[in-house]
PDB file of N, CA and C in Angstrom:
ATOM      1  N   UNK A   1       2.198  35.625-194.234  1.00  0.00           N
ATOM      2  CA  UNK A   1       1.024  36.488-194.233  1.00  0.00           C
ATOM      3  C   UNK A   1       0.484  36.533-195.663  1.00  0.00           C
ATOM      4  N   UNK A   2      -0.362  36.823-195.738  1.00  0.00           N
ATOM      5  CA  UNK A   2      -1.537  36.676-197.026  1.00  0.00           C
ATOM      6  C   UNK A   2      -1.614  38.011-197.421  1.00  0.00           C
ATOM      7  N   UNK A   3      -1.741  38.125-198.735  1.00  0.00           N
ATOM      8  CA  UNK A   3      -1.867  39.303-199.258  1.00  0.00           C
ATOM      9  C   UNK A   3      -3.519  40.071-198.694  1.00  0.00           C
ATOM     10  N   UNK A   4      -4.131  39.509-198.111  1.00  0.00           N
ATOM     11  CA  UNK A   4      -5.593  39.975-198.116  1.00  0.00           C
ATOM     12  C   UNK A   4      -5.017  40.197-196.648  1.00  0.00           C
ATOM     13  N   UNK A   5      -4.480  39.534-195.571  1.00  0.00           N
ATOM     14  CA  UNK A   5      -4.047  39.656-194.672  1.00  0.00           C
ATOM     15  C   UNK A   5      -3.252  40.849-194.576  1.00  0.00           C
ATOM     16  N   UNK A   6      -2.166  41.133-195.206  1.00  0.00           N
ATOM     17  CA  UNK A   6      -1.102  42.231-195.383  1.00  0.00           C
ATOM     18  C   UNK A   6      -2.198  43.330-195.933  1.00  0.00           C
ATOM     19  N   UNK A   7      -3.094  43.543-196.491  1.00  0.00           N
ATOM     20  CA  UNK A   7      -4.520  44.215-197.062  1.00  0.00           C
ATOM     21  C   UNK A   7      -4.919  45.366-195.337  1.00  0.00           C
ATOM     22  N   UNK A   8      -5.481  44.112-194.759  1.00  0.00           N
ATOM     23  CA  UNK A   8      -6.276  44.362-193.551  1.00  0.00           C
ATOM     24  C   UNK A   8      -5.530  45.069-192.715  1.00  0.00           C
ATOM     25  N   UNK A   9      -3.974  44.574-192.528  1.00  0.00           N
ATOM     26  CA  UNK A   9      -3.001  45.732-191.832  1.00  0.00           C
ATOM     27  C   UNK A   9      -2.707  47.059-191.913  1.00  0.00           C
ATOM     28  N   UNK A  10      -2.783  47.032-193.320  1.00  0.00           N
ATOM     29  CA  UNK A  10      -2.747  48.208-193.532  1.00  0.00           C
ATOM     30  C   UNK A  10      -3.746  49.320-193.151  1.00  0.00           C
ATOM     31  N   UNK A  11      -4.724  48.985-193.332  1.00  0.00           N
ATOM     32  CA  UNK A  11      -6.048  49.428-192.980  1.00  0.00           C
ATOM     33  C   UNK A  11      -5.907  49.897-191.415  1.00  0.00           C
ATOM     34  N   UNK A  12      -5.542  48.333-190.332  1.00  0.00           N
ATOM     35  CA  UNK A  12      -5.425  48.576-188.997  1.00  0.00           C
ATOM     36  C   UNK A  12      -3.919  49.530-188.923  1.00  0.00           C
ATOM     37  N   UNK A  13      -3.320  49.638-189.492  1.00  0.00           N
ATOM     38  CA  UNK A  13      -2.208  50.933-189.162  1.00  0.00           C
ATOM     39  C   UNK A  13      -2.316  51.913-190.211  1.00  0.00           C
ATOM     40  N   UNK A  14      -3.833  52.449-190.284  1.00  0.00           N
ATOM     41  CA  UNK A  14      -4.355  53.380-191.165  1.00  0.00           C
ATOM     42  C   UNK A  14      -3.054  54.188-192.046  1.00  0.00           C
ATOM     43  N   UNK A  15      -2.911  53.363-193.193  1.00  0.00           N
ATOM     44  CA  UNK A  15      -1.839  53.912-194.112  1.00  0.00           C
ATOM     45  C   UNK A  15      -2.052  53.181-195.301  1.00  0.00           C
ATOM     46  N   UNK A  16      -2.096  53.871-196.520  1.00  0.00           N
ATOM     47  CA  UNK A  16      -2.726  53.155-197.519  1.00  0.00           C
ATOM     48  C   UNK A  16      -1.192  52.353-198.008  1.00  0.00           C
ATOM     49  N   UNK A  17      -1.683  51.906-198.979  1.00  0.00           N
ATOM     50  CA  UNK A  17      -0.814  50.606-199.946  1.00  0.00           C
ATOM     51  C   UNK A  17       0.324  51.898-200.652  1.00  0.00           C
ATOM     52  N   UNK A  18       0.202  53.114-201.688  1.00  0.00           N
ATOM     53  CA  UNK A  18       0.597  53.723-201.849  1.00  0.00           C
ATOM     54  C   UNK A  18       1.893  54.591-201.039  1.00  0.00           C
ATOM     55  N   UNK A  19       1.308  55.053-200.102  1.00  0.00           N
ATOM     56  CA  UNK A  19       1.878  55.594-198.880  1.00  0.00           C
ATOM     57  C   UNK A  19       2.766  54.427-198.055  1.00  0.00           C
ATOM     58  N   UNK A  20       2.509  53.492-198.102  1.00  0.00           N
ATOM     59  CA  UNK A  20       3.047  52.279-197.054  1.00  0.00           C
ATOM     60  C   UNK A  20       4.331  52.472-198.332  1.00  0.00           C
ATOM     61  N   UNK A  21       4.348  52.172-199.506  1.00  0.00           N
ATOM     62  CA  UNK A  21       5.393  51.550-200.405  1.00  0.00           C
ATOM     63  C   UNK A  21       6.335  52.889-200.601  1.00  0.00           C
ATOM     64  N   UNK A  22       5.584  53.965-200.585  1.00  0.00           N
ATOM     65  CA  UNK A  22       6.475  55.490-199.964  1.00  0.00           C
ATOM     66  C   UNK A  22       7.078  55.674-199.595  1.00  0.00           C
ATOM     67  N   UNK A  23       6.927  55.443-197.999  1.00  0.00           N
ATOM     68  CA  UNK A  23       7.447  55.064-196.478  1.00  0.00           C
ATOM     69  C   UNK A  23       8.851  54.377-196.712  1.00  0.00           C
ATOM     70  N   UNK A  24       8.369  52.792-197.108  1.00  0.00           N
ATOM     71  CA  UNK A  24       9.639  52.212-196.762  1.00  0.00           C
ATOM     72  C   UNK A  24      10.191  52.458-198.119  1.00  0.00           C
ATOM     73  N   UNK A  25      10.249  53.076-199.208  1.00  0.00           N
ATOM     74  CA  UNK A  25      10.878  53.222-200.594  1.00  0.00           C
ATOM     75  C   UNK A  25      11.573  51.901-201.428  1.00  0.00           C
ATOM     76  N   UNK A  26       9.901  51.325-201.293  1.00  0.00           N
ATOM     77  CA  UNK A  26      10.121  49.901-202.347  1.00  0.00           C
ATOM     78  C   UNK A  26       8.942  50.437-203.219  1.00  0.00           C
ATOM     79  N   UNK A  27       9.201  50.559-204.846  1.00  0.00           N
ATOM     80  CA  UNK A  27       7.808  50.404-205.524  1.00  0.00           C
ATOM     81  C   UNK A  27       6.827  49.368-204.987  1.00  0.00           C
ATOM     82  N   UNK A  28       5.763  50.587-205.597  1.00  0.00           N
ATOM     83  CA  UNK A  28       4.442  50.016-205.417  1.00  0.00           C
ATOM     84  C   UNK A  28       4.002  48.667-206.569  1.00  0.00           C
ATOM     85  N   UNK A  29       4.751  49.032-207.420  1.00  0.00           N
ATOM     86  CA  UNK A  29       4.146  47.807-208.508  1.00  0.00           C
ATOM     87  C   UNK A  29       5.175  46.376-207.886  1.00  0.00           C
ATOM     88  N   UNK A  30       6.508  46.164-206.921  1.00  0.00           N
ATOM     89  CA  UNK A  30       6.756  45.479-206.756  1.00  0.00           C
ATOM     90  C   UNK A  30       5.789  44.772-205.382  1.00  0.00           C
ATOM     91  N   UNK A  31       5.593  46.243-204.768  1.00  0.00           N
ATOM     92  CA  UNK A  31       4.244  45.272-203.465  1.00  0.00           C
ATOM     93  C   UNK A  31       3.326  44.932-204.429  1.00  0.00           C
ATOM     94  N   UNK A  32       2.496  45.281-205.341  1.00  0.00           N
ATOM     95  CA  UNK A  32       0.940  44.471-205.731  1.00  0.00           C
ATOM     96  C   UNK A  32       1.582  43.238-206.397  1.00  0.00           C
ATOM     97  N   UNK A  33       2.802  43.287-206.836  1.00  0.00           N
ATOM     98  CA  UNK A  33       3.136  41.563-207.161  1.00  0.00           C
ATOM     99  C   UNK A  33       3.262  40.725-206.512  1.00  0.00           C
ATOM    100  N   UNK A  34       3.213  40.818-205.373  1.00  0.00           N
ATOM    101  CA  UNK A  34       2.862  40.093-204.323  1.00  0.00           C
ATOM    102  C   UNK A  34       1.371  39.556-203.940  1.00  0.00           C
ATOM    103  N   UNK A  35       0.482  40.013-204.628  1.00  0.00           N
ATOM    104  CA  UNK A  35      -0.815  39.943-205.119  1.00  0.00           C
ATOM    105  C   UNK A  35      -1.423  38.315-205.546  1.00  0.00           C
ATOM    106  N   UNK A  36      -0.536  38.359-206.369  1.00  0.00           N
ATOM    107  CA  UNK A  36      -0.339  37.057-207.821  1.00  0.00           C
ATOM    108  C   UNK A  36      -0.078  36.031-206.905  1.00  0.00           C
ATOM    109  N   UNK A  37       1.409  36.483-205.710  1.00  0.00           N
ATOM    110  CA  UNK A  37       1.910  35.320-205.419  1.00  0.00           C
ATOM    111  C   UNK A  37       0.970  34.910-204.319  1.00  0.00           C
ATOM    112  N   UNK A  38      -0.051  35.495-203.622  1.00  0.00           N
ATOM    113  CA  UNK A  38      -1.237  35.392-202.674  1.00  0.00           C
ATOM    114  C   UNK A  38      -0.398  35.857-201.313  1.00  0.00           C
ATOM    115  N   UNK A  39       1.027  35.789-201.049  1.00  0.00           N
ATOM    116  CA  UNK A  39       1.822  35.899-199.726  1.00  0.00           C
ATOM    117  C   UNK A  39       2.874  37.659-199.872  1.00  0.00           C
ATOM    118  N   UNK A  40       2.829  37.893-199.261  1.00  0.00           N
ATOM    119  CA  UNK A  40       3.615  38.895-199.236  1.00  0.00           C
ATOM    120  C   UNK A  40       5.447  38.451-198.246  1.00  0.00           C
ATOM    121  N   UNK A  41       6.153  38.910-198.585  1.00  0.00           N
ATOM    122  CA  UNK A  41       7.626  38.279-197.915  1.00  0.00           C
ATOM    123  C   UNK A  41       7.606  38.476-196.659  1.00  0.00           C
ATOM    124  N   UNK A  42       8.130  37.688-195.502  1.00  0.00           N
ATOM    125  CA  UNK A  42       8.328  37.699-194.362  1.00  0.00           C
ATOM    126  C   UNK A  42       8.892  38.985-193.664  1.00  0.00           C
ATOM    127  N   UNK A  43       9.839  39.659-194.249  1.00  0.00           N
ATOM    128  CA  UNK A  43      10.312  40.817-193.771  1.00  0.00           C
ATOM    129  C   UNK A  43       9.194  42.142-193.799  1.00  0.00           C
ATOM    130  N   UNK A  44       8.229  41.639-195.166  1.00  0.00           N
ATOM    131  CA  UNK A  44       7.071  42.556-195.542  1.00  0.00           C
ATOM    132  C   UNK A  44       5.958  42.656-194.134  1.00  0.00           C
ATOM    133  N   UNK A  45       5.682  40.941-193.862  1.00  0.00           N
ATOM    134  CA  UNK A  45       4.498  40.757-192.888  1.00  0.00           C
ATOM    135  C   UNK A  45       5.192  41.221-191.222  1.00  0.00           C
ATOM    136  N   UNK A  46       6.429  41.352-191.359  1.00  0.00           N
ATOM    137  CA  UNK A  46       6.938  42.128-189.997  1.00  0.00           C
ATOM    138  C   UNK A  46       6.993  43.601-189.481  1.00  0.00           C
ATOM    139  N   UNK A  47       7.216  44.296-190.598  1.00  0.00           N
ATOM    140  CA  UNK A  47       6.958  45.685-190.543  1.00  0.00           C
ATOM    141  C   UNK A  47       5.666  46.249-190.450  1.00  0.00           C
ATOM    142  N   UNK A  48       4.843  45.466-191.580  1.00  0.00           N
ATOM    143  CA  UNK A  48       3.353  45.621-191.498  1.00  0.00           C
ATOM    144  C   UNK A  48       2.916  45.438-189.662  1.00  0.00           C
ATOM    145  N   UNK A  49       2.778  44.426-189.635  1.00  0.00           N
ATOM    146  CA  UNK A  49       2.821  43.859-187.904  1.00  0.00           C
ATOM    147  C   UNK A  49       3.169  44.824-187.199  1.00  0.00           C
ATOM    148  N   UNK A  50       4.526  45.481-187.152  1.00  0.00           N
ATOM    149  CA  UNK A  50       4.954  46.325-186.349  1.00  0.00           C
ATOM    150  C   UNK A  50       4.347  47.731-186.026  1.00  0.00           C
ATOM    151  N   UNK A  51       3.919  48.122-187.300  1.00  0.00           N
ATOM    152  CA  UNK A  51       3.170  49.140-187.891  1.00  0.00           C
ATOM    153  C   UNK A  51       1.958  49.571-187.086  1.00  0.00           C
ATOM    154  N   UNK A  52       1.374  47.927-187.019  1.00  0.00           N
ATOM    155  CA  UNK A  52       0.257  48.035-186.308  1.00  0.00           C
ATOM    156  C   UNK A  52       0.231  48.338-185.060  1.00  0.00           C
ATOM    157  N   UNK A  53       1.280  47.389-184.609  1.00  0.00           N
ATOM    158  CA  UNK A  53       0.944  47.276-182.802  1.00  0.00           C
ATOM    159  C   UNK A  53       1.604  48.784-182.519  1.00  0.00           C
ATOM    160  N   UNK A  54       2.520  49.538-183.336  1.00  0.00           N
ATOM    161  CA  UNK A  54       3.077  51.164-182.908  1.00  0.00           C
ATOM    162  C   UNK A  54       1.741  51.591-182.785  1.00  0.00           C
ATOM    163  N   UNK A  55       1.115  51.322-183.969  1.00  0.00           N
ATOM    164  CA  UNK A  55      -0.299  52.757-184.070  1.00  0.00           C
ATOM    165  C   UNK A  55      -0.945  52.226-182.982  1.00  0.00           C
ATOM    166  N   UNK A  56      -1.735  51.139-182.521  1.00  0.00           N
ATOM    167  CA  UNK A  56      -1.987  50.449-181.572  1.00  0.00           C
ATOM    168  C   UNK A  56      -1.566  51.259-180.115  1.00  0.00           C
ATOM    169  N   UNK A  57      -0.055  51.779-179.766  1.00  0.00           N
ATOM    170  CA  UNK A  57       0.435  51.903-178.621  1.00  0.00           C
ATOM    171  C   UNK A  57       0.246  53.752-179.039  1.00  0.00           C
ATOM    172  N   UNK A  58      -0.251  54.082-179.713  1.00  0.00           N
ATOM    173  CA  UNK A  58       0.178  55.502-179.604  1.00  0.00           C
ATOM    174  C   UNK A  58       1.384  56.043-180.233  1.00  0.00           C
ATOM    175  N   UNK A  59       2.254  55.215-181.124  1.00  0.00           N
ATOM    176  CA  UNK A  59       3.763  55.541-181.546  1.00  0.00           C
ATOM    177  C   UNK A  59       3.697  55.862-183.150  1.00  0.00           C
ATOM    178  N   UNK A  60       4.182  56.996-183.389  1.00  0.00           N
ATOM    179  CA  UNK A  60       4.651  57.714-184.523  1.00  0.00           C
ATOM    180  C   UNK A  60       5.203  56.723-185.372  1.00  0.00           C
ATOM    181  N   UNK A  61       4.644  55.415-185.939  1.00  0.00           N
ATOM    182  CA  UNK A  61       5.724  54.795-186.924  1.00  0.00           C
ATOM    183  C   UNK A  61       6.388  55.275-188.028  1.00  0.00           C
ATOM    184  N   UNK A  62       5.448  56.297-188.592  1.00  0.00           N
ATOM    185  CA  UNK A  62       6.452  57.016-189.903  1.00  0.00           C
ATOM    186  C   UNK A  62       7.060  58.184-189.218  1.00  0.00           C
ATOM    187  N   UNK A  63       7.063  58.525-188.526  1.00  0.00           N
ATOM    188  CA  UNK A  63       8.341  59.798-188.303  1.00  0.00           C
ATOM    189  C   UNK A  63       9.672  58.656-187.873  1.00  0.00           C
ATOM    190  N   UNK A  64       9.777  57.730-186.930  1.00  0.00           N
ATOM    191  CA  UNK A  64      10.650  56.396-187.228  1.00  0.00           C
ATOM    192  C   UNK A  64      10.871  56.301-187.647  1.00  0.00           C
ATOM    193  N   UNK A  65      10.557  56.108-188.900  1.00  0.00           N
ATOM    194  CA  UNK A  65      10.814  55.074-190.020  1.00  0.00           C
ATOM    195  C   UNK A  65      11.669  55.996-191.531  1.00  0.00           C
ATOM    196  N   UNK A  66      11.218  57.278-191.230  1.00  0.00           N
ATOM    197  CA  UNK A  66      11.475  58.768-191.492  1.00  0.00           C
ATOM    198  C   UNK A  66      13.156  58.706-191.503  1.00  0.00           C
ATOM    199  N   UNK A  67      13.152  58.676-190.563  1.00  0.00           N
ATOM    200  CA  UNK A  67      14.523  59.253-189.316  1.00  0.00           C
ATOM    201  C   UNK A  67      15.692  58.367-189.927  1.00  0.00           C
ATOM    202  N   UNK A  68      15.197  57.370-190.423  1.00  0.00           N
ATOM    203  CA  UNK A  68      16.327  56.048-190.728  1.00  0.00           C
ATOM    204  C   UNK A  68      16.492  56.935-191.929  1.00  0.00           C
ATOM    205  N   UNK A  69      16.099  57.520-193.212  1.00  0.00           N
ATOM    206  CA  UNK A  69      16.268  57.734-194.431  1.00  0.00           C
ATOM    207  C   UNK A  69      17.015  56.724-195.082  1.00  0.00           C
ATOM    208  N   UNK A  70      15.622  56.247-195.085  1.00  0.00           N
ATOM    209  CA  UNK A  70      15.504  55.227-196.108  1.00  0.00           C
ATOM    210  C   UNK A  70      15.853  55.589-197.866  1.00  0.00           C
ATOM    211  N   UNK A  71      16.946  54.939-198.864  1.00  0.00           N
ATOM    212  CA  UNK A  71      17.077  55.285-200.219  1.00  0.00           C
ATOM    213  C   UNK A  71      16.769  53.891-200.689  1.00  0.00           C
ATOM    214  N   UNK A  72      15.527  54.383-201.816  1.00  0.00           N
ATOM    215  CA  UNK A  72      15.133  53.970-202.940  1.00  0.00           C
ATOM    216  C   UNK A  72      16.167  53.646-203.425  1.00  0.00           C
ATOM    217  N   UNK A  73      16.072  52.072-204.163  1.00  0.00           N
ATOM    218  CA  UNK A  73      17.410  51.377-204.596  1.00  0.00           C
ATOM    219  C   UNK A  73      16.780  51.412-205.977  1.00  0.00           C
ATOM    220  N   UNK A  74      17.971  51.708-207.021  1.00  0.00           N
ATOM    221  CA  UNK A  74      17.582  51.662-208.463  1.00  0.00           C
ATOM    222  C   UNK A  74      17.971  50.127-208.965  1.00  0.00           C
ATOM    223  N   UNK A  75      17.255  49.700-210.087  1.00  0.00           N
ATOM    224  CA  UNK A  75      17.579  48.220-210.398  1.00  0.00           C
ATOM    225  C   UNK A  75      18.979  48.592-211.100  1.00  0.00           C
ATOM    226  N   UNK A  76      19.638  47.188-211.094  1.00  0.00           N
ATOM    227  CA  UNK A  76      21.193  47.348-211.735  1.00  0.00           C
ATOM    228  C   UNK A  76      21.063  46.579-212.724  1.00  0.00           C
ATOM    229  N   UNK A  77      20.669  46.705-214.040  1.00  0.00           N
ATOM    230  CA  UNK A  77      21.221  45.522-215.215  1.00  0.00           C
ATOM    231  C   UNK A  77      21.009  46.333-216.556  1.00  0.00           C
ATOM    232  N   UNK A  78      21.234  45.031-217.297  1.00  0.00           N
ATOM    233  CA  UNK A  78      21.497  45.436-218.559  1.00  0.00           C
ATOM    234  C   UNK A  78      20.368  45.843-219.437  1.00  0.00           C
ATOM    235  N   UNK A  79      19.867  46.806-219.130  1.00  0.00           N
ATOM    236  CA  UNK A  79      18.666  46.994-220.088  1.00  0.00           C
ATOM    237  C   UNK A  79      18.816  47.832-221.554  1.00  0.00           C
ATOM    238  N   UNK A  80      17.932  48.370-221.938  1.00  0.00           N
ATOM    239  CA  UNK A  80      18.395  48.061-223.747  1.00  0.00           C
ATOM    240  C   UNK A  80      19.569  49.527-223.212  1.00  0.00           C
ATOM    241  N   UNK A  81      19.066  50.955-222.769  1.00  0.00           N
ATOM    242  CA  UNK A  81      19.250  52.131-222.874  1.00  0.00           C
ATOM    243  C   UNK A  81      20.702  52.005-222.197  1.00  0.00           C
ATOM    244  N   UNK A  82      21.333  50.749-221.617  1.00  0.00           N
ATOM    245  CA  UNK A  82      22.370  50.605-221.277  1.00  0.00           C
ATOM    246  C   UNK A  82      23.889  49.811-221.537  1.00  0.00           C
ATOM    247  N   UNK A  83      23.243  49.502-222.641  1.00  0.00           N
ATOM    248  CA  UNK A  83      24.245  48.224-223.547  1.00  0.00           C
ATOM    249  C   UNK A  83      25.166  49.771-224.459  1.00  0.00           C
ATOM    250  N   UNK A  84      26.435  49.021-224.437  1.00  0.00           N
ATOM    251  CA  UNK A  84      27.398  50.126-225.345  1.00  0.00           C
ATOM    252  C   UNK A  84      27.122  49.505-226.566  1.00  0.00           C
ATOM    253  N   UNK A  85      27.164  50.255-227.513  1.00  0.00           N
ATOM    254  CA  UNK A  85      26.643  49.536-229.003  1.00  0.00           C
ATOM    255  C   UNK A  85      28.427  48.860-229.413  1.00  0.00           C
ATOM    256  N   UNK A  86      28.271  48.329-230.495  1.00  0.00           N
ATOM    257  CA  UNK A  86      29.910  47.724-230.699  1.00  0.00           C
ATOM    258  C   UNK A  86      30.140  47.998-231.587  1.00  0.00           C
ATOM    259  N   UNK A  87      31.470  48.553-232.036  1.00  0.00           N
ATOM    260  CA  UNK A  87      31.361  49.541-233.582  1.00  0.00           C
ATOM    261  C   UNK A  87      32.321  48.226-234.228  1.00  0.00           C
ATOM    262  N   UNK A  88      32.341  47.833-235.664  1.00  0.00           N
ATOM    263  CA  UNK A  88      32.989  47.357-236.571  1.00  0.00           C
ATOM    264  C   UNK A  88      33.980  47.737-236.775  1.00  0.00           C
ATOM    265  N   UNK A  89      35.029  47.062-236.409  1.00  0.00           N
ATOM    266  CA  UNK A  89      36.220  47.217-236.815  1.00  0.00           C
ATOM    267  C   UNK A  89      36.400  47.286-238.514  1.00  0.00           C
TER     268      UNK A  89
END
């Protein structure tokens, strides 16, 4: 799916870009990088999809999607605020 494509879904399962990246608790600056790459990930263009055809049928997708409690994953590495400094022997 195409980022202009993944765009239009959103729209058809009236939920903005903000709110969508909310929902499933992935940053938002990691969805618009998907922007650059013109495609959004396969697992991305399935939920979107799904999203739709719920609102489509009449179905609550975010109280669903709610219910799972979903946790925001923190990145794991070595960044500066996390390096032990090394004292001189």
């Amino acid at each position: 799916m195409t980022f202009i494509e993944f765009k239009k879904a959103l729209l058809d399962a009236e939920i903005s870009l903000p709110k969508f990246s909310k929902l499933i608790k992935v940053s938002e600056k990691n969805i618009q990088s998907y922007k650059k790459k013109g495609e959004v990930p396969n697992a991305i263009a399935a939920l979107i999809t799904c999203f739709v055809v719920m609102k489509q049928n009449g179905i609550d997708y975010k109280e669903a999607i709610e219910k799972l409690d979903l946790k925001h994953k923190k990145k794991k590495g070595a960044g500066f605020a996390s390096k032990k400094s090394k004292k001189e022997e």
